[in-house]
Protein backbone atom coordinates (compact mmCIF):
# COMPACT_ATOMS: atom_id res chain seq x y z
CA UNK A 1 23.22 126.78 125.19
CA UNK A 2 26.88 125.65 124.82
CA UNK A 3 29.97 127.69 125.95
CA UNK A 4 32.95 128.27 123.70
CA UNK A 5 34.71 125.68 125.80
CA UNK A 6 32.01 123.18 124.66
CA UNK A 7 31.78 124.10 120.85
CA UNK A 8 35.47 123.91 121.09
CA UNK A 9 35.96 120.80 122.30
CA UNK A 10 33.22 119.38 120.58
CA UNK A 11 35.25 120.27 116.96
CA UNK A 12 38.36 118.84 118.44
CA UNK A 13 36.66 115.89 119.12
CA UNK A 14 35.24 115.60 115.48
CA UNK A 15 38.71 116.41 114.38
CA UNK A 16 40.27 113.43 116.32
CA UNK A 17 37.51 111.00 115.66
CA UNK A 18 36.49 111.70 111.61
CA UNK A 19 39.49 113.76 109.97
CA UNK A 20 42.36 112.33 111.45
CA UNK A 21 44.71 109.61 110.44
CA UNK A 22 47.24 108.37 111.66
CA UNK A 23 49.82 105.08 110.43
CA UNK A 24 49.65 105.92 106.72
CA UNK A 25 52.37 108.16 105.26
CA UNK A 26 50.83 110.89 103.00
CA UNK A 27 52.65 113.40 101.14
CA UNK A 28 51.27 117.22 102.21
CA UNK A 29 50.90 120.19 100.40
CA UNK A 30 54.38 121.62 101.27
CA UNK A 31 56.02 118.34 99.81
CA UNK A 32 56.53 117.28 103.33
CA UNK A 33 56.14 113.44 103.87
CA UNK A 34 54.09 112.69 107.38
CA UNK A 35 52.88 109.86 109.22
CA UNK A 36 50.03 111.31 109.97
CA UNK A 37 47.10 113.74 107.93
CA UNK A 38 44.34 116.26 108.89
CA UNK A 39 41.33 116.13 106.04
CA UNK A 40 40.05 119.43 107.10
CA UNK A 41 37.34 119.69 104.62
CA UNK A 42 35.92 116.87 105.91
CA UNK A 43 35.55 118.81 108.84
CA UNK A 44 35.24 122.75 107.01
CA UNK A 45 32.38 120.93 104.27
CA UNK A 46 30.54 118.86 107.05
CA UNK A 47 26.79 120.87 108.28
CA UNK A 48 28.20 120.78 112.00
CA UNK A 49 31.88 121.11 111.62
CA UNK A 50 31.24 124.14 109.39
CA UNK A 51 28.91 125.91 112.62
CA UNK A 52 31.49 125.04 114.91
CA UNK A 53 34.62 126.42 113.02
CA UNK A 54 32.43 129.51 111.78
CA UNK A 55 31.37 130.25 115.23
CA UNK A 56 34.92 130.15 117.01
CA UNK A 57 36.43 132.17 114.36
CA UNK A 58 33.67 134.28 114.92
CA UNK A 59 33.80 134.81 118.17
CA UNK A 60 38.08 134.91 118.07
CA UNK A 61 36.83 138.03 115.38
CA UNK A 62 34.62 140.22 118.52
CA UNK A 63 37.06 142.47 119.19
CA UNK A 64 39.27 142.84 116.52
CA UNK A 65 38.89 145.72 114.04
CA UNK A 66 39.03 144.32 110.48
CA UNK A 67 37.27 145.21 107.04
CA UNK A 68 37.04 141.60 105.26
CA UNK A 69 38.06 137.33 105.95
CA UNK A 70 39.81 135.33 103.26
CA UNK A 71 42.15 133.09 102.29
CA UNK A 72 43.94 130.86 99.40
CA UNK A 73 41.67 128.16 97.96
CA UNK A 74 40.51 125.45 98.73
CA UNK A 75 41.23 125.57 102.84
CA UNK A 76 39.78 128.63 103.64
CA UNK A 77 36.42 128.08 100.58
CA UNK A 78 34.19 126.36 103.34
CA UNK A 79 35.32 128.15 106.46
CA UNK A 80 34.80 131.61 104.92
CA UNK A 81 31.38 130.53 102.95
CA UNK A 82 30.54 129.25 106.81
CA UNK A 83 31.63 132.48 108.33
CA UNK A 84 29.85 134.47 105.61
CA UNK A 85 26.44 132.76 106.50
CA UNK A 86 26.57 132.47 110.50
CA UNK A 87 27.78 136.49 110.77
CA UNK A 88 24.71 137.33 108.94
CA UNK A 89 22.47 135.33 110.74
CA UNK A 90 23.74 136.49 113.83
CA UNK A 91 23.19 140.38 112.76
CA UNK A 92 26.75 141.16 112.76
CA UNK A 93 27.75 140.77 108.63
CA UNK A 94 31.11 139.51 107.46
CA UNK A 95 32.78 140.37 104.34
CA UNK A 96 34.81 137.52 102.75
CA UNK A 97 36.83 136.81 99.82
CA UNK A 98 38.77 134.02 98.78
CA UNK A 99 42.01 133.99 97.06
CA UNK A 100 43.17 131.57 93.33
CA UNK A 101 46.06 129.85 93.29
CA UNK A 102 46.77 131.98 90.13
CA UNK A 103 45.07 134.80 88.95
CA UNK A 104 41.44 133.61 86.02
CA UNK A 105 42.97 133.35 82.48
CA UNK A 106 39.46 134.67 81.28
CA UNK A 107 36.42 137.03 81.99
CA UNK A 108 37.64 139.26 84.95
CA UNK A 109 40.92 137.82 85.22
CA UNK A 110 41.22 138.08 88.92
CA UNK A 111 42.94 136.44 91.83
CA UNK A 112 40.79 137.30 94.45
CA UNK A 113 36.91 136.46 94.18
CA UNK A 114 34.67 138.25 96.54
CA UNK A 115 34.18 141.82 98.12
CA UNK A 116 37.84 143.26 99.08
CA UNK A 117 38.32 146.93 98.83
CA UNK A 118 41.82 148.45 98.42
CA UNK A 119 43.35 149.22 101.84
CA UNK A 120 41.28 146.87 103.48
CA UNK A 121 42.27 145.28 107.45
CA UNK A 122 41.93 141.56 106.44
CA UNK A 123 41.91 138.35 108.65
CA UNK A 124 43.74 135.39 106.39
CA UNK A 125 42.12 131.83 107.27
CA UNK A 126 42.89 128.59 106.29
CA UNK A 127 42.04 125.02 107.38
CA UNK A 128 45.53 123.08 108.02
CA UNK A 129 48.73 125.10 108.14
CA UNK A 130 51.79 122.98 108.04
CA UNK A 131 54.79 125.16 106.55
CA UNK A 132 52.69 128.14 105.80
CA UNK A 133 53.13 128.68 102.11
CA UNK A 134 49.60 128.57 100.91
CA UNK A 135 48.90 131.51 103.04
CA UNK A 136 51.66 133.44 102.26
CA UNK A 137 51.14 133.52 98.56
CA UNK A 138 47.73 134.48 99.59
CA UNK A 139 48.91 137.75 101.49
CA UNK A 140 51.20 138.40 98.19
CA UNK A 141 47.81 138.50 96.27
CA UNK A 142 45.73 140.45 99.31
CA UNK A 143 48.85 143.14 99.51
CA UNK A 144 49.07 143.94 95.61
CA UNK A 145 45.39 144.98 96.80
CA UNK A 146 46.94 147.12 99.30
CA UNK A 147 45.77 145.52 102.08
CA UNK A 148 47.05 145.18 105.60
CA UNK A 149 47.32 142.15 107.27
CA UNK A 150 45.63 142.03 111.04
CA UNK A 151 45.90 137.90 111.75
CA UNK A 152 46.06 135.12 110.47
CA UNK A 153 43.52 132.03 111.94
CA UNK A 154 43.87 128.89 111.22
CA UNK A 155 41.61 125.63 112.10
CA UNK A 156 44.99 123.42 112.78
CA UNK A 157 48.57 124.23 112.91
CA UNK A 158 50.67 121.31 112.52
CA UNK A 159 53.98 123.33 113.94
CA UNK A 160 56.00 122.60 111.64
CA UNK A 161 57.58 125.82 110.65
CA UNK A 162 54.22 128.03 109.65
CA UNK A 163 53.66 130.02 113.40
CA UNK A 164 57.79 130.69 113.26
CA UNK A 165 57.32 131.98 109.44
CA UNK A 166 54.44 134.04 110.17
CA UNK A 167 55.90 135.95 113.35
CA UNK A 168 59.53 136.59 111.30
CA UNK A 169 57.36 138.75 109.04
CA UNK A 170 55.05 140.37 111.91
CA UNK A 171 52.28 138.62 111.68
CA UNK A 172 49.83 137.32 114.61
CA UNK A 173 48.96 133.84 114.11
CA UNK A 174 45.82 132.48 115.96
CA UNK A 175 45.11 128.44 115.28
CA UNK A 176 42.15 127.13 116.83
CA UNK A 177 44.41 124.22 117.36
CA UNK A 178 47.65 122.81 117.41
CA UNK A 179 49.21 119.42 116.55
CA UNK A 180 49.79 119.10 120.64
CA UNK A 181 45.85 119.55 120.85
CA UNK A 182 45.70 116.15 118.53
CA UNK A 183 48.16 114.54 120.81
CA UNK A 184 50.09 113.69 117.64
CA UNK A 185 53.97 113.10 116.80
CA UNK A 186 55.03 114.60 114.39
């Protein structure tokens, strides 16, 4: 049986090796221009990246009290359909929701998909945080629910403005890992 330390570094190591590039200047979902990109679905929709990232988050959860996990679509989709799966089959059920970039035009018309009761504690997720803004239109849609806010995870954090964002408005951030973890330049 692994330790945390090995699951850990075993995801860091499929981050480095299969989701990372590095030399080709891509344009990210803040507008920002990089020389340098993290695919996280390829490691959030791949069978053992999605164990490894659902069972740190999992663990990170242990001693936190919190009603419900979500967070804005597509990042957080695999993570929290992961987390959803590997809480139940480890007795200890998670509750998880995901949140549209804009709220259905049809049928129930809603912006959030899943279980989330008003005045719920929620834990936001996402896979790759750069500036932060994906997540923060996702609390907007999670607060008009009423909902408080107990941390936000997230798989990498690029820091590049999100973690300084996030504590201006009070929240915890936890990333699994940072941009220093990639030994990357920004």
């Amino acid at each position: 049986m692994l330790n945390n330390d090995d699951y850990k570094s075993r995801l860091l190591e499929k981050i480095k090796k299969e989701a990372l590039e590095i030399g080709h200047k891509r344009t990210l979902s803040s507008g920002k221009k990089s020389n340098y990109y993290i695919d996280g679905k390829i490691i959030t929709l791949d069978p053992e990246g999605a164990f490894l990232t659902a069972k740190l988050i999992f663990d990170m959860l242990n001693k936190i009290d919190f009603d419900a996990v979500g967070g804005p679509t597509l990042g957080a989709d695999p993570i929290v359909a992961a987390l959803a799966l590997f809480s139940f089959l480890n007795k200890r059920p998670i509750q998880t929701f995901i949140v549209r970039k804009e709220p259905k035009k049809h049928g129930t018309m809603k912006s959030i998909e899943g279980k989330l009761a008003k005045g719920s504690k929620v834990i936001i997720v996402d896979d790759v945080v750069t500036t932060g803004k994906s997540i923060l239109q996702a609390i907007d849609a999670v607060k008009q629910e009423e909902c408080e806010i107990v941390k936000i995870i997230a798989l990498v954090d690029r820091q590049e403005g999100a973690r300084e964002k996030f504590d201006s408005l009070g929240y915890e951030f936890a990333p699994i890992f940072t941009r220093e973890d990639l030994k990357v330049n920004g």
